[in-house]
N, C-alpha and C. Protein backbone atom coordinates (compact mmCIF):
# COMPACT_ATOMS: atom_id res chain seq x y z
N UNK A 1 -13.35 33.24 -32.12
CA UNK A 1 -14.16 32.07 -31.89
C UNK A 1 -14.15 31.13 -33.11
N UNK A 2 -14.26 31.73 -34.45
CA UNK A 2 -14.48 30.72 -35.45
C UNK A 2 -12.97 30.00 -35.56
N UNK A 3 -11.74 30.91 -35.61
CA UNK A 3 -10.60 30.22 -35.64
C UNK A 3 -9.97 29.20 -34.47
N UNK A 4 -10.98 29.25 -33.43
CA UNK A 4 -10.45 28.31 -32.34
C UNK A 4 -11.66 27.49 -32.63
N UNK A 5 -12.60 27.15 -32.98
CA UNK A 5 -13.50 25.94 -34.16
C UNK A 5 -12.87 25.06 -34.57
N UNK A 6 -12.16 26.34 -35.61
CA UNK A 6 -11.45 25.52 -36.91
C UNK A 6 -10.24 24.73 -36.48
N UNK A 7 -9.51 25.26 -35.34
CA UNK A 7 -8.09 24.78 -34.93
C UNK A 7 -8.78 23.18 -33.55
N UNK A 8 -9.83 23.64 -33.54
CA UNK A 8 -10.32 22.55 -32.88
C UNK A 8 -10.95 21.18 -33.68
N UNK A 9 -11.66 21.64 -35.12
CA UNK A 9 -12.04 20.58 -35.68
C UNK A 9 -10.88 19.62 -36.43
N UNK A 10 -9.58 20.81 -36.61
CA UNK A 10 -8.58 19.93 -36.97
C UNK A 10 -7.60 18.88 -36.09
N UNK A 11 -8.31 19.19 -34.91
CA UNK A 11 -7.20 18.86 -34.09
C UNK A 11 -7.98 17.34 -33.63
N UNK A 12 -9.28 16.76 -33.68
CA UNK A 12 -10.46 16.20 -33.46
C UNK A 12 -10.27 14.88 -34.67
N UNK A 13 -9.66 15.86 -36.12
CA UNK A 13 -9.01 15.25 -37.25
C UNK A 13 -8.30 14.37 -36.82
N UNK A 14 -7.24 14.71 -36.18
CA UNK A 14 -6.37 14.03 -35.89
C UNK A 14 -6.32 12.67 -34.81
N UNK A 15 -7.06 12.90 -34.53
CA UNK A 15 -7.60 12.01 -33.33
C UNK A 15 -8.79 10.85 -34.31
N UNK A 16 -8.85 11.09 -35.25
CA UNK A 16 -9.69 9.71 -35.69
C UNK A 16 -11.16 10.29 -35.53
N UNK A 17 -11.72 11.42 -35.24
CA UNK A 17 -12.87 11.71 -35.15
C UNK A 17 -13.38 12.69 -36.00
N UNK A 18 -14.50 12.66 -36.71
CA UNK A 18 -15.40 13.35 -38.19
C UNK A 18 -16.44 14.13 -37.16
N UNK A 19 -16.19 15.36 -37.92
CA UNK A 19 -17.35 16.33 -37.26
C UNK A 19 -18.01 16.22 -38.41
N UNK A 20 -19.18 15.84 -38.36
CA UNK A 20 -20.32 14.92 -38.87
C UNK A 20 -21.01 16.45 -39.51
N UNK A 21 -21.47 17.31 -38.45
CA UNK A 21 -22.56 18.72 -38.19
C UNK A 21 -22.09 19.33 -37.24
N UNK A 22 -22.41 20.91 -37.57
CA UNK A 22 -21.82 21.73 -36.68
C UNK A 22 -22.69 22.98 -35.90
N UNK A 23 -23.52 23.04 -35.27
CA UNK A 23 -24.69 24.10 -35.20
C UNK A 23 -24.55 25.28 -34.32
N UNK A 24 -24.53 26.70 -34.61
CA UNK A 24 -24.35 27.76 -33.69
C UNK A 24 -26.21 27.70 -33.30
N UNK A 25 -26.54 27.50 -32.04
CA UNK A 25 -27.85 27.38 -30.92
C UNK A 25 -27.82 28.73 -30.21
N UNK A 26 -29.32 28.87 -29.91
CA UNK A 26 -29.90 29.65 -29.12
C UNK A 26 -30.18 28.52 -27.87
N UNK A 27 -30.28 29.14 -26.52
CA UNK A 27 -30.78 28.25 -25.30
C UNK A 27 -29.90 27.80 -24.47
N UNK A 28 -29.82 26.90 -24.33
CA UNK A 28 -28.99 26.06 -22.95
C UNK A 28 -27.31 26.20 -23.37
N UNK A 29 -27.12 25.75 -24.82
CA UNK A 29 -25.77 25.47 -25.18
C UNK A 29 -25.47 26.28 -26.23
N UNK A 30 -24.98 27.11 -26.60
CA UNK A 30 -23.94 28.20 -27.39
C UNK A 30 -24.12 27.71 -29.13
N UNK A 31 -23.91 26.03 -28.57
CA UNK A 31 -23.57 25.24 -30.47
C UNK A 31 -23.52 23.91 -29.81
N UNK A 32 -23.88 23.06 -31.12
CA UNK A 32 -23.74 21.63 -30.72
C UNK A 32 -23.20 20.96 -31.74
N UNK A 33 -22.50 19.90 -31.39
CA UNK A 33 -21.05 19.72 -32.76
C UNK A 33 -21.48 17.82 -32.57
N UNK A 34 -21.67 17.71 -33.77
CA UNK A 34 -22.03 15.93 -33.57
C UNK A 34 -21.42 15.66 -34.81
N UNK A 35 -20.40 14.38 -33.59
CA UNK A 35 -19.40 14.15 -34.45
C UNK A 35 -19.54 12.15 -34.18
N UNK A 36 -18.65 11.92 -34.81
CA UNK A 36 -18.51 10.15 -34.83
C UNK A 36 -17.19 10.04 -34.38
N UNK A 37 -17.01 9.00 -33.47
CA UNK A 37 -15.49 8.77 -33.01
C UNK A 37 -15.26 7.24 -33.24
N UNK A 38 -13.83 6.66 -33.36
CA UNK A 38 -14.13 5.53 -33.12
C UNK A 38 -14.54 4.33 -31.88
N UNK A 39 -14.56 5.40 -31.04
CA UNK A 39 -14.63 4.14 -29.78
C UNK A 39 -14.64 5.45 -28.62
N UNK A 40 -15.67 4.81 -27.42
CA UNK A 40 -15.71 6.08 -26.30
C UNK A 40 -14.22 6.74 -25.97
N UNK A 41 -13.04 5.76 -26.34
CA UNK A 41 -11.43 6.39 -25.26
C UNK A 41 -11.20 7.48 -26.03
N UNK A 42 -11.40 7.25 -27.30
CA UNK A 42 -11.12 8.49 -28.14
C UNK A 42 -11.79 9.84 -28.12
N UNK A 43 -13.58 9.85 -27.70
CA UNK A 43 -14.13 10.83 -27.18
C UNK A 43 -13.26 11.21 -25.40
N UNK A 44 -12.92 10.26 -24.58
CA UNK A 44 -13.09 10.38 -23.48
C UNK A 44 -11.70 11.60 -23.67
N UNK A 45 -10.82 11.38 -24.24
CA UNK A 45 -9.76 12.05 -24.47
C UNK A 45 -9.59 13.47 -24.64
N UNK A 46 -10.26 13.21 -26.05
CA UNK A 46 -10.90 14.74 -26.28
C UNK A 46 -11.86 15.63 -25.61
N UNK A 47 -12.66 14.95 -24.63
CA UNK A 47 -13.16 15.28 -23.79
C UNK A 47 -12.46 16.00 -22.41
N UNK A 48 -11.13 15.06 -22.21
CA UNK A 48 -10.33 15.66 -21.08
C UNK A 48 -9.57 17.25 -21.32
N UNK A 49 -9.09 16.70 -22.62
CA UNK A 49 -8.10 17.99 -23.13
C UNK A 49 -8.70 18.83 -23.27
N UNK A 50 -10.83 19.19 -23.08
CA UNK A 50 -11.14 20.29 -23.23
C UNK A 50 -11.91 20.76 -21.64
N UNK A 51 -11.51 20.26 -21.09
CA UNK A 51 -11.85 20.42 -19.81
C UNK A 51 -11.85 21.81 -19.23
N UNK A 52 -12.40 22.20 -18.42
CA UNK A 52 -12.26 23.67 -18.14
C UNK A 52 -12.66 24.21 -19.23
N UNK A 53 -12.65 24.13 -20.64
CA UNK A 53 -12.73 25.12 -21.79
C UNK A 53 -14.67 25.36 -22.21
N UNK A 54 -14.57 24.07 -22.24
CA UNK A 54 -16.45 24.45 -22.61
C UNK A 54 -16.98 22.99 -21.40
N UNK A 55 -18.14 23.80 -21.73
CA UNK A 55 -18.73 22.50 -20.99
C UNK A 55 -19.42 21.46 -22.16
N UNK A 56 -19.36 20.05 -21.78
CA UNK A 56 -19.84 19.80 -22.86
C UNK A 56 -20.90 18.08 -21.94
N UNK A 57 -21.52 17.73 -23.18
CA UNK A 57 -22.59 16.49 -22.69
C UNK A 57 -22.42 15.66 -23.88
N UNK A 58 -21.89 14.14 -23.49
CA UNK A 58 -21.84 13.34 -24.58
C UNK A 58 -23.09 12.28 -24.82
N UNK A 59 -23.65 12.14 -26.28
CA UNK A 59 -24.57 11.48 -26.02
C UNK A 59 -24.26 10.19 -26.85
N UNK A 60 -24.34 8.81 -26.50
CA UNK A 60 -24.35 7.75 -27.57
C UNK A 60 -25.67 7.56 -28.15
N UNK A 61 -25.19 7.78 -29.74
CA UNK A 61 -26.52 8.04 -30.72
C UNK A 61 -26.22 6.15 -31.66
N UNK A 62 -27.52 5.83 -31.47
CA UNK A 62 -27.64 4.60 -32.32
C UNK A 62 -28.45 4.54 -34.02
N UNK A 63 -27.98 4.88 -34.41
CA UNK A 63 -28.73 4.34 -35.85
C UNK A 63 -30.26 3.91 -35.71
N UNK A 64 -31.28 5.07 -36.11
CA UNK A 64 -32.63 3.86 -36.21
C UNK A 64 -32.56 2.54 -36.32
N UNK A 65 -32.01 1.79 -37.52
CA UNK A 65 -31.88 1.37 -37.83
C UNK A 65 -31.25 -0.07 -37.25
N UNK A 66 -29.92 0.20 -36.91
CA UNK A 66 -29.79 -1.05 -35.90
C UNK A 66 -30.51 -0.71 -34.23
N UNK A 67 -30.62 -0.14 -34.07
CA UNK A 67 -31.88 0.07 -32.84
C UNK A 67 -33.42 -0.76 -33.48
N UNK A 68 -33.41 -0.82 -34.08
CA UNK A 68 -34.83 -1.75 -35.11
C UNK A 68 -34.12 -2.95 -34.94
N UNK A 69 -33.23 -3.60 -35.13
CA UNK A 69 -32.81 -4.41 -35.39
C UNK A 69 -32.48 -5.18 -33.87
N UNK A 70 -31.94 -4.62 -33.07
CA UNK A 70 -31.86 -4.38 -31.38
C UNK A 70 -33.62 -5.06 -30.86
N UNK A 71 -34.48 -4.75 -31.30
CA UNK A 71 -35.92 -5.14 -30.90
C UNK A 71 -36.25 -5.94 -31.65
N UNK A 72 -35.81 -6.22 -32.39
CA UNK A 72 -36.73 -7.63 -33.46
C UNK A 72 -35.91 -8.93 -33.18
């Protein structure tokens, strides 16, 4: 498991995307991996090629910050 991680976070590398945090969870989901991509096609991708393999839920996370900025 940890070496198919590791062969996965490199491969995520390659694709233009930073695994930001990496968390082994108790509950609903196994681990939760929050990462930054540049643009949804690049998640959507990596998303396909893991299809069947895990299940996964993507969430778009905004910056407090420009979300503050979004309301004012």
């Amino acid at each position: 498991m940890i070496a198919n991680t590791d062969k996965l976070k490199e491969k995520l590398s390659k694709e233009g995307i930073k695994v930001l945090s990496h968390y082994w969870t108790l509950g609903r989901y196994d681990d939760v991996v929050i990462i930054e991509a540049p643009d949804e096609k690049a998640m959507l991708k990596v998303g396909l090629a893991l299809a069947g393999t895990v299940a996964t839920e993507t969430l778009v996370a905004i910056p407090r910050k420009e979300a503050v900025k979004l309301l004012g």
